[in-house]
C-alpha atoms as a PDB file:
ATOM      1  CA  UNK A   1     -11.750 -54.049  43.369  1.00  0.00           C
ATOM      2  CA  UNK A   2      -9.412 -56.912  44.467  1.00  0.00           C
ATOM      3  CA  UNK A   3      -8.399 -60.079  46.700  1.00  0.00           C
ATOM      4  CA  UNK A   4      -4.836 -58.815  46.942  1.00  0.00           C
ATOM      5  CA  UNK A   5      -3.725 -56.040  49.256  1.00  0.00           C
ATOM      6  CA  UNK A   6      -6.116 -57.286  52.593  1.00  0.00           C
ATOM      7  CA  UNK A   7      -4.812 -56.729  56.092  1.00  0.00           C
ATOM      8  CA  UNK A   8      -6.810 -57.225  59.092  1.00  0.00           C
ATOM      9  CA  UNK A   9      -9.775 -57.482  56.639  1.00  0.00           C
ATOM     10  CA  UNK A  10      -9.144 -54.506  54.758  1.00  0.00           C
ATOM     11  CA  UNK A  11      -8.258 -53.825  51.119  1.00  0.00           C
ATOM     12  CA  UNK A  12      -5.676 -50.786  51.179  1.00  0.00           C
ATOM     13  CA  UNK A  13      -5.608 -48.187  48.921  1.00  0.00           C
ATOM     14  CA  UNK A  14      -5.235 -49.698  45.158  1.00  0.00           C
ATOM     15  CA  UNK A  15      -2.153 -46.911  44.651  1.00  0.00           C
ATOM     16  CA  UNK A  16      -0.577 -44.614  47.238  1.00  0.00           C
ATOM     17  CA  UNK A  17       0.518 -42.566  44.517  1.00  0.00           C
ATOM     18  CA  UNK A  18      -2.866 -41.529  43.099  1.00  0.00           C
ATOM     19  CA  UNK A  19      -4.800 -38.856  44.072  1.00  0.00           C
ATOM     20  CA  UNK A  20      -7.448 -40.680  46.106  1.00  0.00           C
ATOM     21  CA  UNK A  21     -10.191 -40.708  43.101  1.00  0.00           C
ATOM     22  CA  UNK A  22      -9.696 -43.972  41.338  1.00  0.00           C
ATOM     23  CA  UNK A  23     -12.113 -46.184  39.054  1.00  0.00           C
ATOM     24  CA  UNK A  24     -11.621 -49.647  38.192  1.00  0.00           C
ATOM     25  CA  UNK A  25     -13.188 -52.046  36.355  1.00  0.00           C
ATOM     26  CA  UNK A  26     -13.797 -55.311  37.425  1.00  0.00           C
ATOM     27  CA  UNK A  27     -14.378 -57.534  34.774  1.00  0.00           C
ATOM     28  CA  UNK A  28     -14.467 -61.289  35.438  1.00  0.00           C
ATOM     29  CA  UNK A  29     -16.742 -64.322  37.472  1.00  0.00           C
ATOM     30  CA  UNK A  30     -14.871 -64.621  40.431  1.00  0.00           C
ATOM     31  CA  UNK A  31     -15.861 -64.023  43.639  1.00  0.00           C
ATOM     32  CA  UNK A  32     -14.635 -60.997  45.682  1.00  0.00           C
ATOM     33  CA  UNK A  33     -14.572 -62.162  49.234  1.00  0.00           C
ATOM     34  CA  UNK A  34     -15.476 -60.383  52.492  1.00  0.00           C
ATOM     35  CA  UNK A  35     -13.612 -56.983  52.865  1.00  0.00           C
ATOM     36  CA  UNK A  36     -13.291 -53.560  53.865  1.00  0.00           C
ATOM     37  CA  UNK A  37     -11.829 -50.116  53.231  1.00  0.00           C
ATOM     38  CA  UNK A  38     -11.312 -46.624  54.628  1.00  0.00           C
ATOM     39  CA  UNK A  39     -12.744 -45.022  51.479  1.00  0.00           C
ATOM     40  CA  UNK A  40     -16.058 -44.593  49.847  1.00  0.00           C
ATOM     41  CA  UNK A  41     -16.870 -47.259  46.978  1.00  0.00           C
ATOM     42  CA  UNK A  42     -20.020 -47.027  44.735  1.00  0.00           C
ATOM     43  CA  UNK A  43     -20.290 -49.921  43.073  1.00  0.00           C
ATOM     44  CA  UNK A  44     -22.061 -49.543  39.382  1.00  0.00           C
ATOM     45  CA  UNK A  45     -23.145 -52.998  37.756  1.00  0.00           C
ATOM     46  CA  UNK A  46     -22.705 -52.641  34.094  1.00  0.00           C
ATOM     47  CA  UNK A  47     -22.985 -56.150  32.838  1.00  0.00           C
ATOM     48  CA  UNK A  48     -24.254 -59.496  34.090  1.00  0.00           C
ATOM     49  CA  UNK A  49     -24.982 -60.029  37.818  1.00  0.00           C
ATOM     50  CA  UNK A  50     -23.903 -60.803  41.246  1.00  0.00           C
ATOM     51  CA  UNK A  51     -25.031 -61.109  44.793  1.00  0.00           C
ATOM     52  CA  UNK A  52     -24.249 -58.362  47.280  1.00  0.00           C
ATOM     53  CA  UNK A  53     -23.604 -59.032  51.207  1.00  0.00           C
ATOM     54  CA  UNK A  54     -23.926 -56.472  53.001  1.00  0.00           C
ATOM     55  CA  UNK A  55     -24.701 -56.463  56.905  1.00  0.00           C
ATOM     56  CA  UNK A  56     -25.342 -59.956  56.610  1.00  0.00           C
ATOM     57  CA  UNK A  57     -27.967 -59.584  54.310  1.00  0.00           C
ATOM     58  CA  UNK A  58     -27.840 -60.596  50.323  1.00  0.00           C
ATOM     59  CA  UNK A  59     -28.792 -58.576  47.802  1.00  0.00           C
ATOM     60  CA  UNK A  60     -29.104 -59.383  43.709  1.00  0.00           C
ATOM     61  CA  UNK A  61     -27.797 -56.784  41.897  1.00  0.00           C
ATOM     62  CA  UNK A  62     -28.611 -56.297  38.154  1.00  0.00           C
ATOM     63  CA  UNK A  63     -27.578 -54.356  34.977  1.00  0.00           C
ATOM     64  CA  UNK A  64     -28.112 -50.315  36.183  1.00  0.00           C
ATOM     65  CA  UNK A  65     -27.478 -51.299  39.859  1.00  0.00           C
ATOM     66  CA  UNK A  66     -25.942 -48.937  41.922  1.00  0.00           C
ATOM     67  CA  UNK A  67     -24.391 -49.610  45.535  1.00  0.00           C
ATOM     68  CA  UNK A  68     -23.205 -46.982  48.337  1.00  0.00           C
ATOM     69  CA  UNK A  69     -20.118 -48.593  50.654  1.00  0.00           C
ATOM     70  CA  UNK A  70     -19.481 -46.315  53.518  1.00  0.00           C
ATOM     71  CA  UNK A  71     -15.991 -46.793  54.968  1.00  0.00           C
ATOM     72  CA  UNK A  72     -14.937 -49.684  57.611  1.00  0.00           C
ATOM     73  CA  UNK A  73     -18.329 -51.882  56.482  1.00  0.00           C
ATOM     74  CA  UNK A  74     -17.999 -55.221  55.247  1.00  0.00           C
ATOM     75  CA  UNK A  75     -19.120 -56.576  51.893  1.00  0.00           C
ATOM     76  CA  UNK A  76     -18.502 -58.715  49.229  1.00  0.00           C
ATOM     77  CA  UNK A  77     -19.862 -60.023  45.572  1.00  0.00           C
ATOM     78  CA  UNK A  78     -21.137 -63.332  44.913  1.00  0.00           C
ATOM     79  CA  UNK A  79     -20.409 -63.588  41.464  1.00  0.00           C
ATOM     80  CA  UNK A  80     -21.583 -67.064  39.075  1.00  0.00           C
ATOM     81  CA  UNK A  81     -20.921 -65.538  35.637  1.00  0.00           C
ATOM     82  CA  UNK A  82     -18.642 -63.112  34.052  1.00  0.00           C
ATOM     83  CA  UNK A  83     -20.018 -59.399  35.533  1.00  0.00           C
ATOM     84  CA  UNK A  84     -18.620 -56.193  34.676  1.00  0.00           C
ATOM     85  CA  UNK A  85     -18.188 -53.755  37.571  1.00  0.00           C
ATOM     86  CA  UNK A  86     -16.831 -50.541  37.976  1.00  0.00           C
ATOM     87  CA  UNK A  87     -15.912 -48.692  41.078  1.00  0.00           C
ATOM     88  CA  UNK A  88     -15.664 -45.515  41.909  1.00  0.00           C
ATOM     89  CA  UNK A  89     -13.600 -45.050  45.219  1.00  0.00           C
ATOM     90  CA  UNK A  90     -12.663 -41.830  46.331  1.00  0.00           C
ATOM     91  CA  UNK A  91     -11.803 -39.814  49.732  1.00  0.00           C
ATOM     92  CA  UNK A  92     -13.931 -37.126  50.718  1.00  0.00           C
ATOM     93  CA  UNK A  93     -11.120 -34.796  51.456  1.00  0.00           C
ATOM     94  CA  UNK A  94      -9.629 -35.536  47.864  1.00  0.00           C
ATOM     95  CA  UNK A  95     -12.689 -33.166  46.646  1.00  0.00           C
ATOM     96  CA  UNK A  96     -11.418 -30.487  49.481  1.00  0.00           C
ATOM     97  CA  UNK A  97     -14.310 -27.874  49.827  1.00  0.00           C
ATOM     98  CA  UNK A  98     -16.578 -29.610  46.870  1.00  0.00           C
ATOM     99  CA  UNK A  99     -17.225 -31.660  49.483  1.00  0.00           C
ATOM    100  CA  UNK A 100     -18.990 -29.410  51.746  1.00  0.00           C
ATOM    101  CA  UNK A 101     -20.791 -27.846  48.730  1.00  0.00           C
ATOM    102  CA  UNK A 102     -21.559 -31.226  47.773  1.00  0.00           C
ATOM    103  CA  UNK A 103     -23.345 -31.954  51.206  1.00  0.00           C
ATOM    104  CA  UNK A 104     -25.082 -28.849  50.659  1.00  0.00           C
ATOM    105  CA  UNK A 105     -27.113 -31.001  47.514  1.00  0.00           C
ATOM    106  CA  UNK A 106     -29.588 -32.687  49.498  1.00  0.00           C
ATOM    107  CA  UNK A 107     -29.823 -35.803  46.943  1.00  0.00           C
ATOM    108  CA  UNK A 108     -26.323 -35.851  47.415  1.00  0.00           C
ATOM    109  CA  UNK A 109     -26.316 -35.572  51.366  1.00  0.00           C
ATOM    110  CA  UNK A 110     -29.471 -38.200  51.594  1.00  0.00           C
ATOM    111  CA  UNK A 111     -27.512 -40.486  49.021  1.00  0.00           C
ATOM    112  CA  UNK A 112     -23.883 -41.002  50.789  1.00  0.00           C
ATOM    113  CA  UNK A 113     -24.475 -39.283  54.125  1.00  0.00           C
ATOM    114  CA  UNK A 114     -28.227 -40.300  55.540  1.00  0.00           C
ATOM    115  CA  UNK A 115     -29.321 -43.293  53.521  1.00  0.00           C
ATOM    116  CA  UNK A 116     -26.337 -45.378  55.032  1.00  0.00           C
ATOM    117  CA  UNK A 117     -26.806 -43.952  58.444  1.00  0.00           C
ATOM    118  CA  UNK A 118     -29.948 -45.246  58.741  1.00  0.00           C
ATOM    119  CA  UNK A 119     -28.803 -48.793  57.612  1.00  0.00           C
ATOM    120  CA  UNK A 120     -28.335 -50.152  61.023  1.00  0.00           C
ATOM    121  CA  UNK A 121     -31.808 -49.650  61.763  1.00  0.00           C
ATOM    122  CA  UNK A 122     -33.520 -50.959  58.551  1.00  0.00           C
ATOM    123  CA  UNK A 123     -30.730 -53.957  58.184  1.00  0.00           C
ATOM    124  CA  UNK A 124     -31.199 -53.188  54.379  1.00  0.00           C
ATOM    125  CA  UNK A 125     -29.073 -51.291  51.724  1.00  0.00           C
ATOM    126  CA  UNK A 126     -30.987 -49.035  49.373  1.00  0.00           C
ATOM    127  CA  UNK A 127     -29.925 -49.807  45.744  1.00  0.00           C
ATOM    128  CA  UNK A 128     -30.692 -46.961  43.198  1.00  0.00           C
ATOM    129  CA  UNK A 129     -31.076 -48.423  39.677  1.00  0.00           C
ATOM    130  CA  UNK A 130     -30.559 -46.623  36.664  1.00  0.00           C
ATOM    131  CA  UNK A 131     -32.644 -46.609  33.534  1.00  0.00           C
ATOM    132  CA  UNK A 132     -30.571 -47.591  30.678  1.00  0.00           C
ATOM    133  CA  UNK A 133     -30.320 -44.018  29.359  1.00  0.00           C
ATOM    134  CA  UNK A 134     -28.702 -42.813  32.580  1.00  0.00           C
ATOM    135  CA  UNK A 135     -26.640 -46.272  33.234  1.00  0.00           C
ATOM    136  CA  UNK A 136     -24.782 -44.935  29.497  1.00  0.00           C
ATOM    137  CA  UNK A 137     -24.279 -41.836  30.696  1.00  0.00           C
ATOM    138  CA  UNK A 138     -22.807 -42.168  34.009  1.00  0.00           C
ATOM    139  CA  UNK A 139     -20.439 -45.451  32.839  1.00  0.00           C
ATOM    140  CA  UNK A 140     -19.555 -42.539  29.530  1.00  0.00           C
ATOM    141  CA  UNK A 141     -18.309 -40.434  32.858  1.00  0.00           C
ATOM    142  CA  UNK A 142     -16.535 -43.590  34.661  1.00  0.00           C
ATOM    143  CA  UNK A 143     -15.006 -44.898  31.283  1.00  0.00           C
ATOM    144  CA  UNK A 144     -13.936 -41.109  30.696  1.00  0.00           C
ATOM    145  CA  UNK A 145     -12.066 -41.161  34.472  1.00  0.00           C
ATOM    146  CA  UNK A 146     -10.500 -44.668  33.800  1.00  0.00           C
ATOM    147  CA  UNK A 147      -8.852 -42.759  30.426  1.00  0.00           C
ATOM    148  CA  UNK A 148      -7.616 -39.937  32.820  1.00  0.00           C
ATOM    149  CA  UNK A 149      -5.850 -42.277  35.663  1.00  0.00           C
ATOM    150  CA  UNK A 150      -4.177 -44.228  32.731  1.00  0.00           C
ATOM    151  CA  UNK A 151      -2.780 -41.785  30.437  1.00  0.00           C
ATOM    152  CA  UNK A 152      -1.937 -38.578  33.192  1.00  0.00           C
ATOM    153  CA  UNK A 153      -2.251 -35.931  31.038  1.00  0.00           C
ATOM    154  CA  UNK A 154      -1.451 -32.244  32.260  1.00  0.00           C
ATOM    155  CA  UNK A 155      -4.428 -31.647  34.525  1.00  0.00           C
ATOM    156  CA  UNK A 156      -5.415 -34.828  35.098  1.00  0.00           C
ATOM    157  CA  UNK A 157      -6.352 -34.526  38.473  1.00  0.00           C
ATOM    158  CA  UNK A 158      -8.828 -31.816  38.077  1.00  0.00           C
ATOM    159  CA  UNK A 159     -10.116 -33.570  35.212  1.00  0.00           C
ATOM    160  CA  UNK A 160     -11.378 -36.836  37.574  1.00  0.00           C
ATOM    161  CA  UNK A 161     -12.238 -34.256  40.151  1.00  0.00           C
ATOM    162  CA  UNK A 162     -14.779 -32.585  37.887  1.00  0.00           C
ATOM    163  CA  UNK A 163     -15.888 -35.897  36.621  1.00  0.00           C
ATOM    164  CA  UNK A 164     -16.263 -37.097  40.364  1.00  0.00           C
ATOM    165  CA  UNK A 165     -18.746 -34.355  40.875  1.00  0.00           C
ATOM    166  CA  UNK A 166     -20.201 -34.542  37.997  1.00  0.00           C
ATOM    167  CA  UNK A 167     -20.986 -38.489  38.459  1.00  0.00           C
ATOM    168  CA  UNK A 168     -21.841 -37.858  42.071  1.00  0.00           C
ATOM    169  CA  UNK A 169     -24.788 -34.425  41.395  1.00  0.00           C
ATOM    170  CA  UNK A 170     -26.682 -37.180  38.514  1.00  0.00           C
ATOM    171  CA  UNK A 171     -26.483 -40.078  40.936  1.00  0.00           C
ATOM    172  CA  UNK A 172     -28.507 -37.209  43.495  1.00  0.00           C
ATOM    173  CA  UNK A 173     -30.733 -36.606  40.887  1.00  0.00           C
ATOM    174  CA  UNK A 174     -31.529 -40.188  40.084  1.00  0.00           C
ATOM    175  CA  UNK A 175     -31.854 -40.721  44.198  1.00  0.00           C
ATOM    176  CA  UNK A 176     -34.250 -38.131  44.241  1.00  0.00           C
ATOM    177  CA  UNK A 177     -36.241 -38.872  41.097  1.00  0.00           C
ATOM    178  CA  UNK A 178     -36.588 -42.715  42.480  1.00  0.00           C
ATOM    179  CA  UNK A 179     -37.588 -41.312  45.835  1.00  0.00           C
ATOM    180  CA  UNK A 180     -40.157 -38.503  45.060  1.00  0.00           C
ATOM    181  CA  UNK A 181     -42.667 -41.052  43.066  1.00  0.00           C
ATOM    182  CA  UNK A 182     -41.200 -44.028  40.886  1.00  0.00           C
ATOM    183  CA  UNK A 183     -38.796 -45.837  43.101  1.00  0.00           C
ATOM    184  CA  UNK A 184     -41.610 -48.349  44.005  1.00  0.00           C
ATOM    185  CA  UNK A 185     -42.601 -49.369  41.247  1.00  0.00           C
ATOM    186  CA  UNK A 186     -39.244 -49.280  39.790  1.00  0.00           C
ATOM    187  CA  UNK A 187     -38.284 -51.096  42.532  1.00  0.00           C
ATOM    188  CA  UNK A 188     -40.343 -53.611  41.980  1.00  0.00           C
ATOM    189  CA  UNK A 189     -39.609 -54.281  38.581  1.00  0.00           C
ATOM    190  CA  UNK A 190     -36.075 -54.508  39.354  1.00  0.00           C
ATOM    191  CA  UNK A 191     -36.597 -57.234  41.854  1.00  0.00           C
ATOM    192  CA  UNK A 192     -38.374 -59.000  39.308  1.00  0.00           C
ATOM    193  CA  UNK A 193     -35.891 -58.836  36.767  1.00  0.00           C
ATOM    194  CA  UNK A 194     -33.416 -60.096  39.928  1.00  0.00           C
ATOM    195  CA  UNK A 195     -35.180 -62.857  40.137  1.00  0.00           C
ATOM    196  CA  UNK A 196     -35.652 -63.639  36.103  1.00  0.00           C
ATOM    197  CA  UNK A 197     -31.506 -63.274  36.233  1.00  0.00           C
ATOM    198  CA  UNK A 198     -30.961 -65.801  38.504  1.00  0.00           C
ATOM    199  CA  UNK A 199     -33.089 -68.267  36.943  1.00  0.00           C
ATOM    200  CA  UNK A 200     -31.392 -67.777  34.077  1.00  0.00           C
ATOM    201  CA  UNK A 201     -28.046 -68.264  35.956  1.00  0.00           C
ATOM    202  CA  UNK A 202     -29.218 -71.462  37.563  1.00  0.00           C
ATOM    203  CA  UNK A 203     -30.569 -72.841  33.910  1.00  0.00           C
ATOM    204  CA  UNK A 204     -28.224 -71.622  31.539  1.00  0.00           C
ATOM    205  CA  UNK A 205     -27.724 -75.253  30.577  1.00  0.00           C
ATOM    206  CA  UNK A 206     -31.178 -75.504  29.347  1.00  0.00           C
ATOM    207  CA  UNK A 207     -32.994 -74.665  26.244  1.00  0.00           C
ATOM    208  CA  UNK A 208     -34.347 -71.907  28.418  1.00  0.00           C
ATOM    209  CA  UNK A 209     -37.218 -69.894  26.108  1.00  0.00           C
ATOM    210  CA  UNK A 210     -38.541 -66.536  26.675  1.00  0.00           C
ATOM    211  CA  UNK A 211     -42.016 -67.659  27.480  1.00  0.00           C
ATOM    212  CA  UNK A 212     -40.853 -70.483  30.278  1.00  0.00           C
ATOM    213  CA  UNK A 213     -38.726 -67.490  32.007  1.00  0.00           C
ATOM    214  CA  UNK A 214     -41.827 -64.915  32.018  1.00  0.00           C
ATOM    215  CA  UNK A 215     -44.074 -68.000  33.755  1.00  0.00           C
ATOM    216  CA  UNK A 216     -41.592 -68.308  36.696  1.00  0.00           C
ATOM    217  CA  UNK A 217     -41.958 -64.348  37.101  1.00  0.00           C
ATOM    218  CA  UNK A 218     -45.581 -64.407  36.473  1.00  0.00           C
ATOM    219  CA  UNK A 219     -45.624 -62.356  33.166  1.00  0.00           C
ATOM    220  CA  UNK A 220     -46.850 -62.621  29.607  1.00  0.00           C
ATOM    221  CA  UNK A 221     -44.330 -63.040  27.311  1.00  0.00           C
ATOM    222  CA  UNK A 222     -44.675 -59.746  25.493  1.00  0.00           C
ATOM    223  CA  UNK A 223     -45.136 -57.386  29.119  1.00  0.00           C
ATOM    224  CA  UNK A 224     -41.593 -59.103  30.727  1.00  0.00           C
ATOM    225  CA  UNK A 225     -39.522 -58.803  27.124  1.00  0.00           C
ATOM    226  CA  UNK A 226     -40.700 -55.116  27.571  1.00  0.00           C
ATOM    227  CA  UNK A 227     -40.046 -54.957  30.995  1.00  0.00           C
ATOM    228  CA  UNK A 228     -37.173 -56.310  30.507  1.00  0.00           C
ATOM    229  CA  UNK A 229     -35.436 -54.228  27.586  1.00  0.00           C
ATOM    230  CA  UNK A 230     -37.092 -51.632  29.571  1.00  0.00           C
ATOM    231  CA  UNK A 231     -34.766 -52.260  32.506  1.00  0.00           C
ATOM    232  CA  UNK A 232     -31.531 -53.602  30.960  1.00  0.00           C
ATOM    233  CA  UNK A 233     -31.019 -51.760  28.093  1.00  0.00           C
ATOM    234  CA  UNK A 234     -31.155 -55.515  25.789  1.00  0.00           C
ATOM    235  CA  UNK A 235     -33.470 -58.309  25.220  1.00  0.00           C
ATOM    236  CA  UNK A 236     -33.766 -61.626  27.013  1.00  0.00           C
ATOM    237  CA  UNK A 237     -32.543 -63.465  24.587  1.00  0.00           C
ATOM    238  CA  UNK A 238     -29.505 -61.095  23.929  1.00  0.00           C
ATOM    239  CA  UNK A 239     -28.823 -61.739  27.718  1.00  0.00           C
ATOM    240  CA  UNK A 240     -29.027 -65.030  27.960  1.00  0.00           C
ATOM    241  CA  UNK A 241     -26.635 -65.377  25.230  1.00  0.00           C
ATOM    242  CA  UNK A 242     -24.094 -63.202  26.919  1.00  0.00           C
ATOM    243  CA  UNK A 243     -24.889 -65.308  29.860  1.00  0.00           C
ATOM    244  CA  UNK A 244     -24.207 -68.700  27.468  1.00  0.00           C
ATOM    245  CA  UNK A 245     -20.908 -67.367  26.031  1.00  0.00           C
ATOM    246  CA  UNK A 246     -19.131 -65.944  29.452  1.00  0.00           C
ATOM    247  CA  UNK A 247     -19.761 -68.850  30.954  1.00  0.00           C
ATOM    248  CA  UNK A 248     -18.398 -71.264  27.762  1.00  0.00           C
ATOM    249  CA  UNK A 249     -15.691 -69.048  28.574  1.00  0.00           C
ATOM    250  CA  UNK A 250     -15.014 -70.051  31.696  1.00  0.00           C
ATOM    251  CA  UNK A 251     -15.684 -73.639  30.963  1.00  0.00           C
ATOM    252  CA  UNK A 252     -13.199 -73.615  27.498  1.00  0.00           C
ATOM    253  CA  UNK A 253     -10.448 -72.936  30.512  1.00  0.00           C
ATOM    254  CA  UNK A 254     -10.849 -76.364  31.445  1.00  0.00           C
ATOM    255  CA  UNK A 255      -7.997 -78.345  29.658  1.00  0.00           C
ATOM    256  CA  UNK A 256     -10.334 -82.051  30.052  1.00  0.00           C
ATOM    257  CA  UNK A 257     -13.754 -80.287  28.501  1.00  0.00           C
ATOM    258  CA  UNK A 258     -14.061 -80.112  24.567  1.00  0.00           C
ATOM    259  CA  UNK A 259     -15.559 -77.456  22.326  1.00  0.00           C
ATOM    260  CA  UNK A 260     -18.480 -79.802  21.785  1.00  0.00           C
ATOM    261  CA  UNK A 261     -18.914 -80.766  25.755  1.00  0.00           C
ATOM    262  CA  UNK A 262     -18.797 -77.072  26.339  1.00  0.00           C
ATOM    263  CA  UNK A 263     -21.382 -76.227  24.040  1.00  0.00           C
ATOM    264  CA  UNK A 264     -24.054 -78.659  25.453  1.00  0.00           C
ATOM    265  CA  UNK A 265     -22.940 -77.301  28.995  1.00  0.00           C
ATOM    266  CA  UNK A 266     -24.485 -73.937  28.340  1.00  0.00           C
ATOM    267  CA  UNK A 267     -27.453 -75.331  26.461  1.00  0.00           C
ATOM    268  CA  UNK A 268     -26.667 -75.142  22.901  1.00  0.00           C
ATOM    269  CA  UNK A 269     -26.893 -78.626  20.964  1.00  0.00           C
ATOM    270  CA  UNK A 270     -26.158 -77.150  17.440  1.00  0.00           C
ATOM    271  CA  UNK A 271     -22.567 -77.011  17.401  1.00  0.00           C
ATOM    272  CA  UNK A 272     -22.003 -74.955  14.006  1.00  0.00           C
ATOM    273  CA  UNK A 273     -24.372 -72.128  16.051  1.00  0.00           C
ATOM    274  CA  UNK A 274     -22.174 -72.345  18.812  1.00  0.00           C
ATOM    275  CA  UNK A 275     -19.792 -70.825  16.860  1.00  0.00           C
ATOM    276  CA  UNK A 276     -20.944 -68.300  14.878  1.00  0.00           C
ATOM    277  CA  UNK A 277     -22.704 -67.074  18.191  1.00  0.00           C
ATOM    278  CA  UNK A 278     -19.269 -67.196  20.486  1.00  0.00           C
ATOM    279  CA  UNK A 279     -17.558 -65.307  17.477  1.00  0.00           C
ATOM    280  CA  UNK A 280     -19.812 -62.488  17.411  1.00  0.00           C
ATOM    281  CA  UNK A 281     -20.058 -61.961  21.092  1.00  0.00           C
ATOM    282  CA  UNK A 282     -16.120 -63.254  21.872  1.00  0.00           C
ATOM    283  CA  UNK A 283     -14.206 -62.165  18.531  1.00  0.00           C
ATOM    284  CA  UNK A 284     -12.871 -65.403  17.889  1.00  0.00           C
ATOM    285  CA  UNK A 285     -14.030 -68.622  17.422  1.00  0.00           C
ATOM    286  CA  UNK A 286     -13.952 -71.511  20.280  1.00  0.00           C
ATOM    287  CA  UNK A 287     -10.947 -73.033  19.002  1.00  0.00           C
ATOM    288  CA  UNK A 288      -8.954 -70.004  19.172  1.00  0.00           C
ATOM    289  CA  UNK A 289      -9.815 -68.917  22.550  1.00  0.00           C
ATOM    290  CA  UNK A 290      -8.938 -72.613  23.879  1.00  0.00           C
ATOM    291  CA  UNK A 291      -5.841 -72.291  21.921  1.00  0.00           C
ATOM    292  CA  UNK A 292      -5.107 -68.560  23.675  1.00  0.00           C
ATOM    293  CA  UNK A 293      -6.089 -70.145  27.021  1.00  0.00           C
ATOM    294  CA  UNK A 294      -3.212 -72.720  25.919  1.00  0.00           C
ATOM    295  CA  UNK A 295      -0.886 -71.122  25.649  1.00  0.00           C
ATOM    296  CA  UNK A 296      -0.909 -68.660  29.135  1.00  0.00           C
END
């Protein structure tokens, strides 16, 4: 996924010489503005968050997200903090007669063939979220495609074809699973969570406890840390201080903005915390990574 490479308002191909099944990752908190492509793209939200246009209408996507882009429709990600994304774009024809057998999985039809037909007329994109035992297996899949595209071993190709499939028949099963009983109330914990993220977001320079985040959502303390592990995979406060360090990331970039100012931007007062938590989630210690950002 990238700003480079738009014509006419579409992103081309990322590499004419692949073999039209590519993964990226998108790992960073800028915005990707308003494109589109001749390809399918599902979009799987491994870390962090962002907000999805689509048809004009905005969507917060969370940890376990996963989007559907049909070709020639325009989207694009709102992003506020540092989000991990990977995307799985592929042509139909690159799968040759898989395809058809493909269409012949219902899940699989109703996932990339019906569900977006019938977008026009509900205005709204489905998003199929992942619990956080099938989020680690699919991105296992996507990481294992990214290894094939980079080092082109002998066979390559029908190694990210099988993988393709593979990632494509468990997204069908999750589809169905979410439609045949839980997807409501799934789907309403999701949105939920949604809406805990971007309070978060929005207050990430506050002391921001547990219990004053589950009162804006209307939970006790002890049902949304629950709900919440439940539907990320981590605690709150493990996310809000991935939240606190990717954005003292962004903020260390900033030549006129010390280690200390930085600190008290994302909410943390106690410098000597600061960093021992920015080592353990960054690798290095503030000073080094303002030293790296330096030097480049």
């Amino acid at each position: 996924m990238s700003n480079k490479g738009i014509a006419d308002g579409y992103i081309t191909w990322p590499n004419p010489a692949d073999n039209f099944i590519k993964v990226m990752c998108w790992s960073d908190n800028r915005h990707v503005e308003t494109h589109r492509h001749e390809f399918i793209e599902i979009a799987f939200i491994a870390y962090g968050s962002c907000m999805h246009t689509y048809r004009g209408s905005n969507v917060k996507l969370i940890p376990g997200d996963v989007i559907v882009i049909t070709p020639h429709e325009e989207h694009s990600y709102r992003i506020s903090a540092k989000t991990v994304i990977y995307n799985c774009l592929f042509y139909p024809e690159a799968l040759a007669e898989d395809w058809n057998r493909l269409k012949n999985v219902k899940s699989v039809f109703d996932l990339l063939i019906v569900e977006p037909f019938y977008r026009s007329e509900s205005r709204q994109q489905e998003v199929l979220h992942l619990e956080p035992s099938e989020a680690a297996s699919l991105e296992t899949i996507l990481k294992n495609m990214l290894e094939e595209q980079e080092n082109k071993k002998p066979g390559f190709e029908l190694m990210q074809k099988s993988y393709l499939i593979n990632f494509l028949c468990q997204l069908g099963r999750t589809w169905e699973k979410q439609k045949t009983g839980s997807k409501a109330i799934y789907s309403g914990k999701r949105d939920i969570l949604a809406e805990a993220l971007q309070y978060i977001e929005n207050h990430i320079e506050s002391e921001l406890k547990v219990e004053e985040i589950a009162s804006k959502v209307f939970l006790s303390p002890n049902y949304f840390r629950k709900l919440f592990k439940e539907v990320t995979g981590i605690t709150p406060v493990e996310y809000i201080n991935r939240v606190r360090i990717s954005r003292a990331c962004a903020l260390l970039k900033e030549k006129n903005l010390t280690i200390t100012q930085v600190a008290g931007m994302v909410g943390i007062n106690d410098l000597n915390y600061f960093s021992r938590l920015f080592k353990s989630l960054a690798g290095c210690s503030p000073s080094e990574f303002k030293r790296k950002c330096e030097l480049y």
